[in-house]
Protein backbone atom coordinates (compact mmCIF):
# COMPACT_ATOMS: atom_id res chain seq x y z
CA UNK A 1 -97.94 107.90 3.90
CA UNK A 2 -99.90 105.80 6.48
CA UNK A 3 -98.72 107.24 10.41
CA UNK A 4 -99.89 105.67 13.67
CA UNK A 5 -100.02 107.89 16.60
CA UNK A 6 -99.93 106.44 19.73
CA UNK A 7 -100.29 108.34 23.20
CA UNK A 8 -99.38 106.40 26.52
CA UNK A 9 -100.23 107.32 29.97
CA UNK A 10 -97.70 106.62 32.50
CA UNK A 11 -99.78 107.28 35.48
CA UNK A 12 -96.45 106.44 37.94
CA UNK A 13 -94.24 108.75 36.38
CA UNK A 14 -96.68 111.64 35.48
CA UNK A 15 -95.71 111.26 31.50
CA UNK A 16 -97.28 111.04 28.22
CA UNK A 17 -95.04 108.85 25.57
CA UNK A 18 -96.25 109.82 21.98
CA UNK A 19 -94.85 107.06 19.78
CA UNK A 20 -95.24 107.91 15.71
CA UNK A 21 -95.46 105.38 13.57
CA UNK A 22 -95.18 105.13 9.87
CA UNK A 23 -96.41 101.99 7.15
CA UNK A 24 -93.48 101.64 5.17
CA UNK A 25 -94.48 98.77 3.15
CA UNK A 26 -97.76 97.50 3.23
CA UNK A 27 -98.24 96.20 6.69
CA UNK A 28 -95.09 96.92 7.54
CA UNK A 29 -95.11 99.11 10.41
CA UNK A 30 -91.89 100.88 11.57
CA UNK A 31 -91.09 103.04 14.36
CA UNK A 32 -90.29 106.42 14.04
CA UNK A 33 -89.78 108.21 16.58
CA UNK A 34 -90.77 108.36 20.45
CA UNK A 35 -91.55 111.81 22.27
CA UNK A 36 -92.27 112.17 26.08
CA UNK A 37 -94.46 114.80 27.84
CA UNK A 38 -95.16 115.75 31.29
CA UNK A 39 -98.93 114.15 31.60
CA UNK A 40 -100.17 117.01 33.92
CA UNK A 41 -98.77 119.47 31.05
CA UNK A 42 -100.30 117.85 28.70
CA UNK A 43 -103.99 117.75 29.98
CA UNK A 44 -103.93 121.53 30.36
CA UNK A 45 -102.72 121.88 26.90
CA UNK A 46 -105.58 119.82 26.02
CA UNK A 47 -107.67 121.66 27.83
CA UNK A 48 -106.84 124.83 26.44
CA UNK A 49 -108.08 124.05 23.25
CA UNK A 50 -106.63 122.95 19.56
CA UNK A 51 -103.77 126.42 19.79
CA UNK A 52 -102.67 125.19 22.64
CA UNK A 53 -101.99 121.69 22.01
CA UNK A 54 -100.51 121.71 18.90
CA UNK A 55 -97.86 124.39 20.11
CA UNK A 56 -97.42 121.70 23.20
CA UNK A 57 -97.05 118.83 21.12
CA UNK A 58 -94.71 120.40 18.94
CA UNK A 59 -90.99 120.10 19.38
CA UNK A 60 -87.97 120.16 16.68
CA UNK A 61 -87.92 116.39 16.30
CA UNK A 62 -91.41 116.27 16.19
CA UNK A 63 -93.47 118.66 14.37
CA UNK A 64 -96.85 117.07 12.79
CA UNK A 65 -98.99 119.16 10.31
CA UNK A 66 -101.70 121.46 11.35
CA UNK A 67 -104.58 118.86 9.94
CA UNK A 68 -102.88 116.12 11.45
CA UNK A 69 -102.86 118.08 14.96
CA UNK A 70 -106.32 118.67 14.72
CA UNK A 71 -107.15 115.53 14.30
CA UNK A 72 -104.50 114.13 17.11
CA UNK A 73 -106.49 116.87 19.22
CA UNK A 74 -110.06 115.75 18.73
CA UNK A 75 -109.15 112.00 19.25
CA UNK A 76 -107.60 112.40 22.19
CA UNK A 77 -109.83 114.90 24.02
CA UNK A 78 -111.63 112.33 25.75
CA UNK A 79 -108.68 110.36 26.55
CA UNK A 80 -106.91 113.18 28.80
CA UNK A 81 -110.17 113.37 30.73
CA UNK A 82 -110.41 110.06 31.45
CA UNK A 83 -107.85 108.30 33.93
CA UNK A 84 -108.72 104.84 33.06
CA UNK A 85 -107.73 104.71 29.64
CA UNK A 86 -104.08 104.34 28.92
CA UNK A 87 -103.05 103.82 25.56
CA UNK A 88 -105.02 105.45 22.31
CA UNK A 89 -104.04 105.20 19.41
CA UNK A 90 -104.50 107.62 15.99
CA UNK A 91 -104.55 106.53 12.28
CA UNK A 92 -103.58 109.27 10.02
CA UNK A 93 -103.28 108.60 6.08
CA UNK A 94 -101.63 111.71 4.70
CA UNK A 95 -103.69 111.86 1.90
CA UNK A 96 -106.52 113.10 4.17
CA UNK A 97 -104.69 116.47 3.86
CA UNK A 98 -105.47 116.73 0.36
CA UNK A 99 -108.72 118.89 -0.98
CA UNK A 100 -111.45 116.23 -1.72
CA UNK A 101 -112.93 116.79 -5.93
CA UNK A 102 -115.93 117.83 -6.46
CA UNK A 103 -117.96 115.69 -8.59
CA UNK A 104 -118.58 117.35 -11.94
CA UNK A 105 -121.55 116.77 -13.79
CA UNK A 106 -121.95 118.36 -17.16
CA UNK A 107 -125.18 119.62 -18.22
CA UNK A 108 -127.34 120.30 -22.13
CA UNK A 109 -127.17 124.08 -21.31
CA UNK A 110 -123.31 123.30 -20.44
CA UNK A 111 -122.52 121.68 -23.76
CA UNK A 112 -122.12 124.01 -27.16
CA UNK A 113 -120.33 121.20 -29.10
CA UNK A 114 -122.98 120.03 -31.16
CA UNK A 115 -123.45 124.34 -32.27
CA UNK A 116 -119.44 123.99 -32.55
CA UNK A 117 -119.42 120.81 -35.61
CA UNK A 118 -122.55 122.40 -37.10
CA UNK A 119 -120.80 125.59 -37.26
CA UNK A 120 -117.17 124.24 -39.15
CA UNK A 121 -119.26 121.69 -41.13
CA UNK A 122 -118.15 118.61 -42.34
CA UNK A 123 -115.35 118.65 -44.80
CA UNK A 124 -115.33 117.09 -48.10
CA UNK A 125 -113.45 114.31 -49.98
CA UNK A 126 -112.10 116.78 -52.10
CA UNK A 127 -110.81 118.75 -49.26
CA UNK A 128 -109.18 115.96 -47.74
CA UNK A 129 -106.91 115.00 -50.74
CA UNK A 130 -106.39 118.55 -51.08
CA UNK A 131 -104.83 118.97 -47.58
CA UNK A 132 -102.95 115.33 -48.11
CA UNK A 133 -101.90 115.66 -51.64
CA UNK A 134 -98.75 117.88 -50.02
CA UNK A 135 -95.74 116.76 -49.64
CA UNK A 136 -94.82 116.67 -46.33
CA UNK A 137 -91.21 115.80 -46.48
CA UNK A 138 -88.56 117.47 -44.87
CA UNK A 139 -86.13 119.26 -47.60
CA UNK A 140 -82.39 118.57 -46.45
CA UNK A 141 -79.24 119.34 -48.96
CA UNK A 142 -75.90 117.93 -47.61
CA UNK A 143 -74.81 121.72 -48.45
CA UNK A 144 -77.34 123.08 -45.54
CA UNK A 145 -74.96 123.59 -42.42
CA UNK A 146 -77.42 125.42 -40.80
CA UNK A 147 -77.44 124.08 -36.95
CA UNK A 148 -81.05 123.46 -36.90
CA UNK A 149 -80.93 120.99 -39.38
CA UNK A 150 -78.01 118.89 -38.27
């Protein structure tokens, strides 16, 4: 899920508004939810490092992950220390959470399947119509009340 974080400064009232946004259609963005903070509160949480902040930001109605706090933390380092700026705001796909793969690249020394078919062999005609030539019907009387076959 696609969220946009967005942090206003209210320099007049001394708050922080956090509005979370989330994409739910493509572009379709929706509101979610709205959270305010005490600004000066919020620059010392800052300040105190990723810990701090994320227990800050954190309420019951608002609770994002641990990777998505770290990344709402270094974003928005900058923008606590600077008065000017009053709005940021953070892109966060969820799928960033997820361990990235490792490319996997097989090699020669890797590989035993050509030692594996030169070990069984090939099979024969004979062989074949050997393994085919039974009959692979299933044997049902109308006598058999046996719960497995009914």
């Amino acid at each position: 899920m696609r969220q946009k974080i967005r942090f206003e400064k209210n320099m007049k009232d001394n708050k922080v508004i956090i509005l979370e946004s989330s994409e739910v259609d493509p572009s379709f963005v929706l509101l979610l939810h709205e959270e305010e903070y005490s600004l000066e509160d919020m620059i010392k949480a800052s300040g105190g490092g990723l810990n701090a902040f994320s227990d800050f930001i954190r309420r019951r109605s608002f609770f994002p992950t641990l990777d998505l706090c770290v990344k709402l933390f270094e974003n928005t380092i900058e923008f606590f220390k600077d008065d000017a700026q009053e709005k940021i705001t953070i892109e966060y796909d969820d799928i960033e959470a997820f361990p990235k793969e490792e490319k996997f690249f097989l090699e020669d020394d890797d590989v035993e399947i050509d030692k594996i078919l030169e070990e069984d062999g090939e099979t024969s005609e004979d062989e074949i119509k050997e393994i085919d030539s039974e009959d692979d019907t299933p044997k049902f009387t109308p006598e058999d009340i046996s719960e497995d076959e009914n």
